[in-house]
N, C-alpha and C. Protein backbone atom coordinates (compact mmCIF):
# COMPACT_ATOMS: atom_id res chain seq x y z
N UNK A 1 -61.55 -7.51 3.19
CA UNK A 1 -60.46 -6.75 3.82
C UNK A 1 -59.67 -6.04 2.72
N UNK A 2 -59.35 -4.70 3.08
CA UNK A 2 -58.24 -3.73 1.90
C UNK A 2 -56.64 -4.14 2.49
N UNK A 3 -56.23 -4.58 1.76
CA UNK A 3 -55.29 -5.25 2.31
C UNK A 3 -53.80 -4.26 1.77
N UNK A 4 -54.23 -3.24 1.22
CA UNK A 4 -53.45 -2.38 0.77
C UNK A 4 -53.55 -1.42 2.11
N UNK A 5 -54.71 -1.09 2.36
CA UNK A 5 -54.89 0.27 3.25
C UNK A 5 -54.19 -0.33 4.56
N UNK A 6 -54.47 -1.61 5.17
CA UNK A 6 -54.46 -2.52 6.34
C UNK A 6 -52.86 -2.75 6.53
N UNK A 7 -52.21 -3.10 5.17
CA UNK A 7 -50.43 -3.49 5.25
C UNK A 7 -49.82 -2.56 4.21
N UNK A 8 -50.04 -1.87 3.85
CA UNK A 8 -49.29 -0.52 3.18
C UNK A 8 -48.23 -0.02 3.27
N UNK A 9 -47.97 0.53 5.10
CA UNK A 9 -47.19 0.88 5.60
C UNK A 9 -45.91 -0.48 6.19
N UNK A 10 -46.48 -1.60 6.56
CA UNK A 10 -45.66 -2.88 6.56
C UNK A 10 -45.00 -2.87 5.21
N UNK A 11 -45.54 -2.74 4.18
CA UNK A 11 -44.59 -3.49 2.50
C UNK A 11 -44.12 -2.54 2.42
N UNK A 12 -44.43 -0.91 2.68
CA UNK A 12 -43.16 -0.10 2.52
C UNK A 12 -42.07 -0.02 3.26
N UNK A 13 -42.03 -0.27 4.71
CA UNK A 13 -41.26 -0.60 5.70
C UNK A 13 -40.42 -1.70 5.27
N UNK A 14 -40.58 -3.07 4.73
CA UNK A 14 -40.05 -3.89 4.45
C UNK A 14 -39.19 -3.83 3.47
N UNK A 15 -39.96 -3.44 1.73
CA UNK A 15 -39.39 -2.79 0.94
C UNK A 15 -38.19 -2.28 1.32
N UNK A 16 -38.25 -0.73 1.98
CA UNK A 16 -37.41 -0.41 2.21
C UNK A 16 -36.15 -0.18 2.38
N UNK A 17 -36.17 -1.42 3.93
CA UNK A 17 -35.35 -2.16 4.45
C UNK A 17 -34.59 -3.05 3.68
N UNK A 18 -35.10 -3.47 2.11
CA UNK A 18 -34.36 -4.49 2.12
C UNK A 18 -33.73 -3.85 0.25
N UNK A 19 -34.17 -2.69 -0.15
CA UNK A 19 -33.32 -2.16 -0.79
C UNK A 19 -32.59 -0.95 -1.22
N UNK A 20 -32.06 -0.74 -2.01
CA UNK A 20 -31.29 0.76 -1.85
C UNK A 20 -31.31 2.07 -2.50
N UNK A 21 -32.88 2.48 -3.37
CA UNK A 21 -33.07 3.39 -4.05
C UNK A 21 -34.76 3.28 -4.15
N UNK A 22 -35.14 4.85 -4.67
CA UNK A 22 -36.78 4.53 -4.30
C UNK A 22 -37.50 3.67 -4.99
N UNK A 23 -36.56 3.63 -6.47
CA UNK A 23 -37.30 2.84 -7.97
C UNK A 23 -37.27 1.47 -7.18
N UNK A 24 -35.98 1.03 -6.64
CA UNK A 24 -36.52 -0.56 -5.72
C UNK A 24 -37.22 -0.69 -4.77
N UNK A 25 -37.18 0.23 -4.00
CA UNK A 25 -38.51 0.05 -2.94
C UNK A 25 -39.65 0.14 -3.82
N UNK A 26 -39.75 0.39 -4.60
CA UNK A 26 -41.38 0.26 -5.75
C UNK A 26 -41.72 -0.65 -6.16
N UNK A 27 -40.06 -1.15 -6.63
CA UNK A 27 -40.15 -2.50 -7.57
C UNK A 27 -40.52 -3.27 -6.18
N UNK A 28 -40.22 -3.36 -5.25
CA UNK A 28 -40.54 -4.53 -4.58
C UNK A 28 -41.67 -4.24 -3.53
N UNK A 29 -41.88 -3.73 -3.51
CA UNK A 29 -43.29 -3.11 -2.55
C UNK A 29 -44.53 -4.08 -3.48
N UNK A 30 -44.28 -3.55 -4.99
CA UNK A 30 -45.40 -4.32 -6.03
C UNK A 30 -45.10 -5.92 -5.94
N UNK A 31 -43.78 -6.11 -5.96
CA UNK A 31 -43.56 -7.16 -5.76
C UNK A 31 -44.09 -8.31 -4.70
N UNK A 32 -44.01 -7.66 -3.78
CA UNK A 32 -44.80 -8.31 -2.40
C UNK A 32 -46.01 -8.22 -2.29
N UNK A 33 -46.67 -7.09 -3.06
CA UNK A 33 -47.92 -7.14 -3.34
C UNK A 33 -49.03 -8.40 -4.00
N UNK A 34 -47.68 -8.43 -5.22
CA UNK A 34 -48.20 -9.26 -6.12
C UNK A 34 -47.88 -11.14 -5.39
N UNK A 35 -47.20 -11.14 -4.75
CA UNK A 35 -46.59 -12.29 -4.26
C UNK A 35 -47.82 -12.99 -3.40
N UNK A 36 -48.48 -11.77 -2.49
CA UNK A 36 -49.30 -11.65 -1.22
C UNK A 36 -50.71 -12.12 -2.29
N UNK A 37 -51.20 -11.83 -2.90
CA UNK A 37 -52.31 -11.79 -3.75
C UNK A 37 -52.15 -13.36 -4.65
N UNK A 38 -51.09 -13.92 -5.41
CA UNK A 38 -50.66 -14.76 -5.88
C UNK A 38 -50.95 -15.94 -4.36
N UNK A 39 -50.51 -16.04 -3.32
CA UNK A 39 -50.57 -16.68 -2.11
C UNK A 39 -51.44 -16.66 -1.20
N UNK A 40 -52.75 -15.93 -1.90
CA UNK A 40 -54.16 -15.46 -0.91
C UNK A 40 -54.69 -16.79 -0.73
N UNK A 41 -54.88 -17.51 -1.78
CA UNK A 41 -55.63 -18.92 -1.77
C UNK A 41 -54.98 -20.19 -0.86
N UNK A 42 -53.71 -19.97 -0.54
CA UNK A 42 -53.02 -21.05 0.12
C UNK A 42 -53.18 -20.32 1.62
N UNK A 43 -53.96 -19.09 1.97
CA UNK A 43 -53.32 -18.71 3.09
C UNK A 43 -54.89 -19.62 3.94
N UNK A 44 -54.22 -20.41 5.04
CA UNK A 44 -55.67 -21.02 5.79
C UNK A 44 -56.18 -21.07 6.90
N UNK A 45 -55.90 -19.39 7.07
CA UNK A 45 -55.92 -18.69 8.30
C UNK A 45 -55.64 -19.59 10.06
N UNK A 46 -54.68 -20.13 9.72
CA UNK A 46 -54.07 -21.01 10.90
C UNK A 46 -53.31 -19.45 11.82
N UNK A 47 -53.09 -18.43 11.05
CA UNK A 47 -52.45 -17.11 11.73
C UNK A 47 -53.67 -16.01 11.42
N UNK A 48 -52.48 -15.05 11.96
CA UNK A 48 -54.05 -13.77 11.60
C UNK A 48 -53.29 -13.45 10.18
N UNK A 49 -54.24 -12.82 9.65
CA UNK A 49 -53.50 -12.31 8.67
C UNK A 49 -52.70 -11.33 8.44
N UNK A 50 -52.34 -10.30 9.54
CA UNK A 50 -51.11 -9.58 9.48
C UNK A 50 -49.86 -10.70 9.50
N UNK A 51 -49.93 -11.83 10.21
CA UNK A 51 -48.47 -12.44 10.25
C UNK A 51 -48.33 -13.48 9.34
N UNK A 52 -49.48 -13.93 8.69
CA UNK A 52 -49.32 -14.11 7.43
C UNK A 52 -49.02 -13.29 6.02
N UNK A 53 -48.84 -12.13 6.36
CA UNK A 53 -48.90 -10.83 5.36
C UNK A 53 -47.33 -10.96 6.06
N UNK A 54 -47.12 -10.29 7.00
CA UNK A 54 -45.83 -10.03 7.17
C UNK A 54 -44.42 -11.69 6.72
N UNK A 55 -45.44 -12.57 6.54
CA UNK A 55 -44.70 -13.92 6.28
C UNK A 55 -44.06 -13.61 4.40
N UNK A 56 -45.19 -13.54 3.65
CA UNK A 56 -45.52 -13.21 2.48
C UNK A 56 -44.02 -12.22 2.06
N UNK A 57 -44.44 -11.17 3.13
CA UNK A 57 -43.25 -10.03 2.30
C UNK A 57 -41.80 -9.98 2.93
N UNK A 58 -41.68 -10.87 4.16
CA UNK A 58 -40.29 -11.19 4.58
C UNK A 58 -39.77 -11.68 3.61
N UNK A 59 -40.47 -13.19 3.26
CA UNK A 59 -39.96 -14.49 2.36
C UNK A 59 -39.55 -13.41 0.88
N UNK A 60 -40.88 -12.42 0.71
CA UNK A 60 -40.37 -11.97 -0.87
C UNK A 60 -39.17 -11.27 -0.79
N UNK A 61 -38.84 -10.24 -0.03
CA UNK A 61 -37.38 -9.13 0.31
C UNK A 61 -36.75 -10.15 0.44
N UNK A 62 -36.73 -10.81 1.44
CA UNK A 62 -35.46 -11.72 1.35
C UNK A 62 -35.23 -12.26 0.22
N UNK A 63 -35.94 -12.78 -0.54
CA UNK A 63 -35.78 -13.37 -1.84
C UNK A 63 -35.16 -12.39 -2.86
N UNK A 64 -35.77 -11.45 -3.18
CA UNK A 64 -35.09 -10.27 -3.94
C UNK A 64 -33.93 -10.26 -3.22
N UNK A 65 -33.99 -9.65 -2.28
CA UNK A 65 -32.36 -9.72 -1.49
C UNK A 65 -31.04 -10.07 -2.87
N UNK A 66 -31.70 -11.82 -2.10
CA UNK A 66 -30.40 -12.38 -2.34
C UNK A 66 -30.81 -12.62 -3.52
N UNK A 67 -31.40 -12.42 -4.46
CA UNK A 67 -31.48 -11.96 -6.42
C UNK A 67 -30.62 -10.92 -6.28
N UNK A 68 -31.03 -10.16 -6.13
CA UNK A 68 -29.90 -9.01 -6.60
C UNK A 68 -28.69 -8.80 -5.76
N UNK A 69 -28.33 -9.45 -5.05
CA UNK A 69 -26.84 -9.17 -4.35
C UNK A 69 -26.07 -8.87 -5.45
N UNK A 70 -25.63 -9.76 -6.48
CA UNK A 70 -24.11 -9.79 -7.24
C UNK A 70 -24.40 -8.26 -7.74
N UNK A 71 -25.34 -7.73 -8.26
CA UNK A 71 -25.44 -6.30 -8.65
C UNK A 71 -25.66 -5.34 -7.51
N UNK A 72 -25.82 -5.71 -6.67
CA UNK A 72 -25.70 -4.66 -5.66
C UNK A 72 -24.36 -4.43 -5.01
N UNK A 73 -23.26 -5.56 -5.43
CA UNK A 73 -21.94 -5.26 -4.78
C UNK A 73 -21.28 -4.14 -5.87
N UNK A 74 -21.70 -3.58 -6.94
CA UNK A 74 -21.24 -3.07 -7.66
C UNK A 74 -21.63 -1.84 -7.54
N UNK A 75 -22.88 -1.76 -6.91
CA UNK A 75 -23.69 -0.21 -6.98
C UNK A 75 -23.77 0.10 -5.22
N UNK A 76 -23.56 1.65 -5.29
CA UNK A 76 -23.22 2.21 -3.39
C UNK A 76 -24.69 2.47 -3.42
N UNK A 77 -24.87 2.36 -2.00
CA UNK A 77 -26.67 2.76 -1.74
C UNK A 77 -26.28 4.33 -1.66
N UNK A 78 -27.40 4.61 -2.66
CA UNK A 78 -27.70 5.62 -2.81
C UNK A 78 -28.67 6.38 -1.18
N UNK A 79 -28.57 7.43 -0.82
CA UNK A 79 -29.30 7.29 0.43
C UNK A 79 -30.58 8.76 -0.21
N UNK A 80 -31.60 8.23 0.18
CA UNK A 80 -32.64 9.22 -0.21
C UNK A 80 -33.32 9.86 0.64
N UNK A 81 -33.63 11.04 0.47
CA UNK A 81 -34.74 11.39 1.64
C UNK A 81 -35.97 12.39 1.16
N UNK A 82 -37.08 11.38 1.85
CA UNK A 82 -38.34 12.44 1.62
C UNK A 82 -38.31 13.39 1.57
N UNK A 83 -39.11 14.02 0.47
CA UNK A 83 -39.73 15.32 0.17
C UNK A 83 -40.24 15.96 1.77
N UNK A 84 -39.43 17.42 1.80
CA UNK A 84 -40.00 17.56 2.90
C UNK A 84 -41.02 19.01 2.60
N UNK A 85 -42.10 19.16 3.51
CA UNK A 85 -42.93 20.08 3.23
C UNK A 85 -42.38 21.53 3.65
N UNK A 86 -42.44 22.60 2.74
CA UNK A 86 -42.20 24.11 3.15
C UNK A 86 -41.97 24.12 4.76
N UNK A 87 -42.86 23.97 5.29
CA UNK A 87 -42.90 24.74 7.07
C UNK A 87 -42.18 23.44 7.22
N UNK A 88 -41.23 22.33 6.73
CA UNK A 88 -40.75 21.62 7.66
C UNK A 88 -38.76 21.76 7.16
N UNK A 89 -38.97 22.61 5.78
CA UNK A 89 -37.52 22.60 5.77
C UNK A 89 -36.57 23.41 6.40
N UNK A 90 -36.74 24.38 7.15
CA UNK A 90 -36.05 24.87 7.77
C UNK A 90 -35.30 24.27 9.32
N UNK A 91 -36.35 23.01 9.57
CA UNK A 91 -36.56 22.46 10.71
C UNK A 91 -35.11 21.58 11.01
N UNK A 92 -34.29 22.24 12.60
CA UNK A 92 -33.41 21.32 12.45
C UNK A 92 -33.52 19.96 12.77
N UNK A 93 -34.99 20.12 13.88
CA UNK A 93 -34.95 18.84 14.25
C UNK A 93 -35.70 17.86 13.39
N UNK A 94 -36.53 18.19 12.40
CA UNK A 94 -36.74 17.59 11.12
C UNK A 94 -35.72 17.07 10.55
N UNK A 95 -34.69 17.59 10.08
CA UNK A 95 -33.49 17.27 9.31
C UNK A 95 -32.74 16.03 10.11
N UNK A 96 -32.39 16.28 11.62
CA UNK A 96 -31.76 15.64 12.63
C UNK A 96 -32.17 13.79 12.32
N UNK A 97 -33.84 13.95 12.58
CA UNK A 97 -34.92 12.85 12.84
C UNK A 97 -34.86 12.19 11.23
N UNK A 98 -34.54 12.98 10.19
CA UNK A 98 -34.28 12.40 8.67
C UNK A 98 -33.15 11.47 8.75
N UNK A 99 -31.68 12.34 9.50
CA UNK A 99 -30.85 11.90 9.32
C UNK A 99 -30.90 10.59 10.09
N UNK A 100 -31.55 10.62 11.27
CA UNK A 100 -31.07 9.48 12.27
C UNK A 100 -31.99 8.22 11.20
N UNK A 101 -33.17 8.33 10.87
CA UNK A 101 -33.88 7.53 10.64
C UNK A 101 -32.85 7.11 9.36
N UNK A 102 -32.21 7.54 7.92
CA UNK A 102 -31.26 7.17 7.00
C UNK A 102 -30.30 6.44 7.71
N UNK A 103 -29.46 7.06 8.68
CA UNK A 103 -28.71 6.07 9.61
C UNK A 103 -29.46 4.70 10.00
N UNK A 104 -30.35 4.45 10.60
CA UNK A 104 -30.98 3.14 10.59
C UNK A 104 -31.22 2.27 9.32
N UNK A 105 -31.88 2.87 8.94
CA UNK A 105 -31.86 1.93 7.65
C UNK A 105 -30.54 1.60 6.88
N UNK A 106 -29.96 2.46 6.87
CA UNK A 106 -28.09 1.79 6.72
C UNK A 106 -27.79 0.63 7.35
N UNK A 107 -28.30 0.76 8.53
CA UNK A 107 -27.57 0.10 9.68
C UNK A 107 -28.16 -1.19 9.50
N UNK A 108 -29.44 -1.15 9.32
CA UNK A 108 -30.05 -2.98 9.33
C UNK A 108 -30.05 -3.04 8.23
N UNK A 109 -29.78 -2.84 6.25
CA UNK A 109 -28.54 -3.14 5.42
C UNK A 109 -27.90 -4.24 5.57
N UNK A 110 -27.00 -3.58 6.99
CA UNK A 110 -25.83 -4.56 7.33
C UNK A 110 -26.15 -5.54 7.99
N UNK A 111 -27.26 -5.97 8.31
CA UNK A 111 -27.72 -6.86 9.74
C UNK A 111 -27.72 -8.12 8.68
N UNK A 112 -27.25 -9.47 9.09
CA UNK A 112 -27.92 -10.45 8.13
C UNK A 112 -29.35 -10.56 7.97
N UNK A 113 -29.88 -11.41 7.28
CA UNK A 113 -31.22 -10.61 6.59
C UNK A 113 -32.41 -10.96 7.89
N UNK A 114 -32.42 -12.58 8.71
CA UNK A 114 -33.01 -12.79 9.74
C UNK A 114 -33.28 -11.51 10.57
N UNK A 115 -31.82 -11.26 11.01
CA UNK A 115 -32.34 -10.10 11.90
C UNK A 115 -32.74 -8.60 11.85
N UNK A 116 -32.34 -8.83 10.20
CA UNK A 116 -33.36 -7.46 9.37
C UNK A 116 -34.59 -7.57 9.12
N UNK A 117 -35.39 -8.67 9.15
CA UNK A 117 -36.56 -9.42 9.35
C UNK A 117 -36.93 -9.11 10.85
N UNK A 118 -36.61 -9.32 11.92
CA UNK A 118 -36.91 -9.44 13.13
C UNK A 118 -36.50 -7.90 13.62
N UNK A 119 -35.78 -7.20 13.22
CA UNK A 119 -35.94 -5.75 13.75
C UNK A 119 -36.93 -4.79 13.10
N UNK A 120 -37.20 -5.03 11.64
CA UNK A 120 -38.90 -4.74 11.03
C UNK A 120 -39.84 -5.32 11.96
N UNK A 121 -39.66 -6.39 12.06
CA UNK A 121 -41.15 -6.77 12.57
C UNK A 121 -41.15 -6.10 13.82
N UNK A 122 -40.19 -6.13 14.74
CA UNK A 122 -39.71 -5.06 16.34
C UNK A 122 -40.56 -3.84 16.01
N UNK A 123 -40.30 -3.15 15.22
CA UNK A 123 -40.52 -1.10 14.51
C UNK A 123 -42.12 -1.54 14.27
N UNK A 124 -42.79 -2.80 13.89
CA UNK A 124 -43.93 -2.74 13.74
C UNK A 124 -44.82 -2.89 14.46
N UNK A 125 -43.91 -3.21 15.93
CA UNK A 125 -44.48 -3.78 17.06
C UNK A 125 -45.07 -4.74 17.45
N UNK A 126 -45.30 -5.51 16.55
CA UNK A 126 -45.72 -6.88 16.87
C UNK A 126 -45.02 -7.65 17.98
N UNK A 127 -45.68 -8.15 18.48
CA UNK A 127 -45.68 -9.30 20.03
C UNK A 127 -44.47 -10.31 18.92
N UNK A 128 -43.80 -10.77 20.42
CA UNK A 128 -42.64 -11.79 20.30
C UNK A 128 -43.60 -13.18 19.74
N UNK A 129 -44.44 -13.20 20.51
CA UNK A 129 -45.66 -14.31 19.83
C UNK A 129 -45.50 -14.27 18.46
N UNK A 130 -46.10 -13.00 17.83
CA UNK A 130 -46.26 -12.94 16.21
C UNK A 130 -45.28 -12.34 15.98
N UNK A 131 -44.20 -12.22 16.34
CA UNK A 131 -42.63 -12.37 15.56
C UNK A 131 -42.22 -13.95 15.46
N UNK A 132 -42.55 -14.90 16.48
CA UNK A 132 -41.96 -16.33 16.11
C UNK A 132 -42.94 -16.84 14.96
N UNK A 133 -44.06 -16.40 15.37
CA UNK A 133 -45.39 -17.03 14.40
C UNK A 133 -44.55 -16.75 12.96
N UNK A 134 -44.24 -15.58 13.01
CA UNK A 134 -43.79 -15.03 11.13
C UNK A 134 -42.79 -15.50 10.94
N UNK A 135 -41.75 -15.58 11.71
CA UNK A 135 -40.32 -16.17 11.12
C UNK A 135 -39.86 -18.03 11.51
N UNK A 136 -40.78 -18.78 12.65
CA UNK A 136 -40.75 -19.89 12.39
C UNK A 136 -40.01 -19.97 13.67
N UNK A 137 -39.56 -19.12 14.83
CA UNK A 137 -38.79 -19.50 15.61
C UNK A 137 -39.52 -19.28 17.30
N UNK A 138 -38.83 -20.24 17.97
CA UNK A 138 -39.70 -19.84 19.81
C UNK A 138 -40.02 -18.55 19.97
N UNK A 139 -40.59 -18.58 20.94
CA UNK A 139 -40.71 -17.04 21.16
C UNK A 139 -39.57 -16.52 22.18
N UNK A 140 -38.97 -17.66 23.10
CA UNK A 140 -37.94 -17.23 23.37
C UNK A 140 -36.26 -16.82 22.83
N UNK A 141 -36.47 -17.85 21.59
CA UNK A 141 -35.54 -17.18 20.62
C UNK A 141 -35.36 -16.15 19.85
N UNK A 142 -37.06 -15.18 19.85
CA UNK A 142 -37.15 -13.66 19.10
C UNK A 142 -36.60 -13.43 20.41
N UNK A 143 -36.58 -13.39 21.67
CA UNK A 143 -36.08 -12.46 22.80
C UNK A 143 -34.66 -12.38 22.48
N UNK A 144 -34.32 -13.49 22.44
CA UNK A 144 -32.39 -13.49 22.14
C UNK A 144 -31.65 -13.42 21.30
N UNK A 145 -32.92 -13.50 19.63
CA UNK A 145 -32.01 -12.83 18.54
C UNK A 145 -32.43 -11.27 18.41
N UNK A 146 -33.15 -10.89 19.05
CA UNK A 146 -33.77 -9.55 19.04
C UNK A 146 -32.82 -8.54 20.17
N UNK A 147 -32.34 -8.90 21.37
CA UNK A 147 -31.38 -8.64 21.88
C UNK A 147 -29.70 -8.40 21.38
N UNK A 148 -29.72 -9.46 20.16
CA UNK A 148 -28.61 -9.31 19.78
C UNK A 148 -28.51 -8.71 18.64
N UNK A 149 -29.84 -8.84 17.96
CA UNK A 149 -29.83 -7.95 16.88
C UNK A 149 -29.62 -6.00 17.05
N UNK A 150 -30.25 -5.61 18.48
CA UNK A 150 -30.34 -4.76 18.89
C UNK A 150 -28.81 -4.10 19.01
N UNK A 151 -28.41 -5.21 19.85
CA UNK A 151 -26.81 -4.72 20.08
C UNK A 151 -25.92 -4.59 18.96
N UNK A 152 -26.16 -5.11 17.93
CA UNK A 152 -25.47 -5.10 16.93
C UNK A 152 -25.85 -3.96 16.00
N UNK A 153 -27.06 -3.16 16.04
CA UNK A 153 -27.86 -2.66 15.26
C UNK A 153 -26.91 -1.02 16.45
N UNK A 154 -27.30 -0.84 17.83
CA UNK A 154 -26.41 -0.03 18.63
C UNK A 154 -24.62 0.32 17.69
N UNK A 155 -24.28 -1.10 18.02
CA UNK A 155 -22.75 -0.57 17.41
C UNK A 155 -22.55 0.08 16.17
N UNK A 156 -23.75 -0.78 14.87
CA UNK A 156 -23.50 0.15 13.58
C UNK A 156 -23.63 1.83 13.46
N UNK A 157 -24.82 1.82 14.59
CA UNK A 157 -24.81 3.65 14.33
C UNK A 157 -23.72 4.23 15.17
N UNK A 158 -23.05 3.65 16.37
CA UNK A 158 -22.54 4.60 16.92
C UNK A 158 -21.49 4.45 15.95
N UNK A 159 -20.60 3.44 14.87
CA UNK A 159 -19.80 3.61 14.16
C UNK A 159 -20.61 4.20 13.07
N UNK A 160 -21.47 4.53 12.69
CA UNK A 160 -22.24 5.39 11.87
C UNK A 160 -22.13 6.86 12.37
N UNK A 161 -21.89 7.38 13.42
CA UNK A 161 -22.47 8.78 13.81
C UNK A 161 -20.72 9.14 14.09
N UNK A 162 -19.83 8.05 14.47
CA UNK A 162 -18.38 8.37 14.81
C UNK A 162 -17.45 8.80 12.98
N UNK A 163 -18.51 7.92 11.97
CA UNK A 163 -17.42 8.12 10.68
C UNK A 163 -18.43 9.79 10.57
N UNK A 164 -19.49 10.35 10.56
CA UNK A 164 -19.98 11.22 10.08
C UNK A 164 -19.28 12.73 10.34
């Protein structure tokens, strides 16, 4: 299995999510890479291996996370946005769909890290099944922290789109 081509888009998603400039989404994209590869031999396929992959790079972001907090209270997230192609810069609704998507990722930032965990795994679509499978909890408890994560994730943008 290419396990780059297969979860690529998961470790950048995660990455992401869990820091605040592109050089750290790199640093930790490799990071989870290397974590996932380091943890191949313990994995004993009791899951599939996406939710063992997605286990791998929760545990690592979160971990970085909370490594770098004390330096991250010192530094403002920088907010970045993709290179966009010729025929797409003029585009308002390109620009719009940039902005909203920067607004999100602001927004779960602020989420404690569980339910910045559980609203990635939501965007990746994975079943409530393999959301409890990855984070260790019922499956009726992804329904009700996922509900509340939602609502809480609602209020940051509309106070996101009200300061703009």
């Amino acid at each position: 299995m290419d396990w780059l081509d297969t979860h690529g888009a998961a470790v950048w998603k995660v990455a992401r999510a869990y820091t605040l400039t592109s050089e750290e989404t790199q640093d930790l994209a490799q990071e989870i890479l290397l974590q996932a590869w380091k943890s191949l031999p313990q994995f004993a396929q009791k899951s599939s291996p996406a939710t063992w992959f997605y286990r791998v790079a929760l545990q690592t972001a979160m971990n970085w996370r909370r490594k770098e907090a004390p330096r991250r209270v010192r530094q403002k997230p920088l907010l970045e946005v993709q290179m966009l192609t010729a025929g797409e810069a003029d585009s308002a609704a390109s620009a719009q769909q940039r902005d909203l998507v920067e607004q999100l990722y602001k927004a779960i930032h602020q989420l404690p890290k569980t339910d910045a965990a559980l609203v990635l795994l939501y965007l990746e679509e994975l079943s409530y099944r393999e959301m409890s499978e990855v984070l260790g909890i019922s499956e009726n408890y992804v329904g009700v922290k996922l509900n509340r994560a939602r609502q809480a994730l609602n209020e940051l943008m509309k106070g996101e789109t009200d300061d703009s």
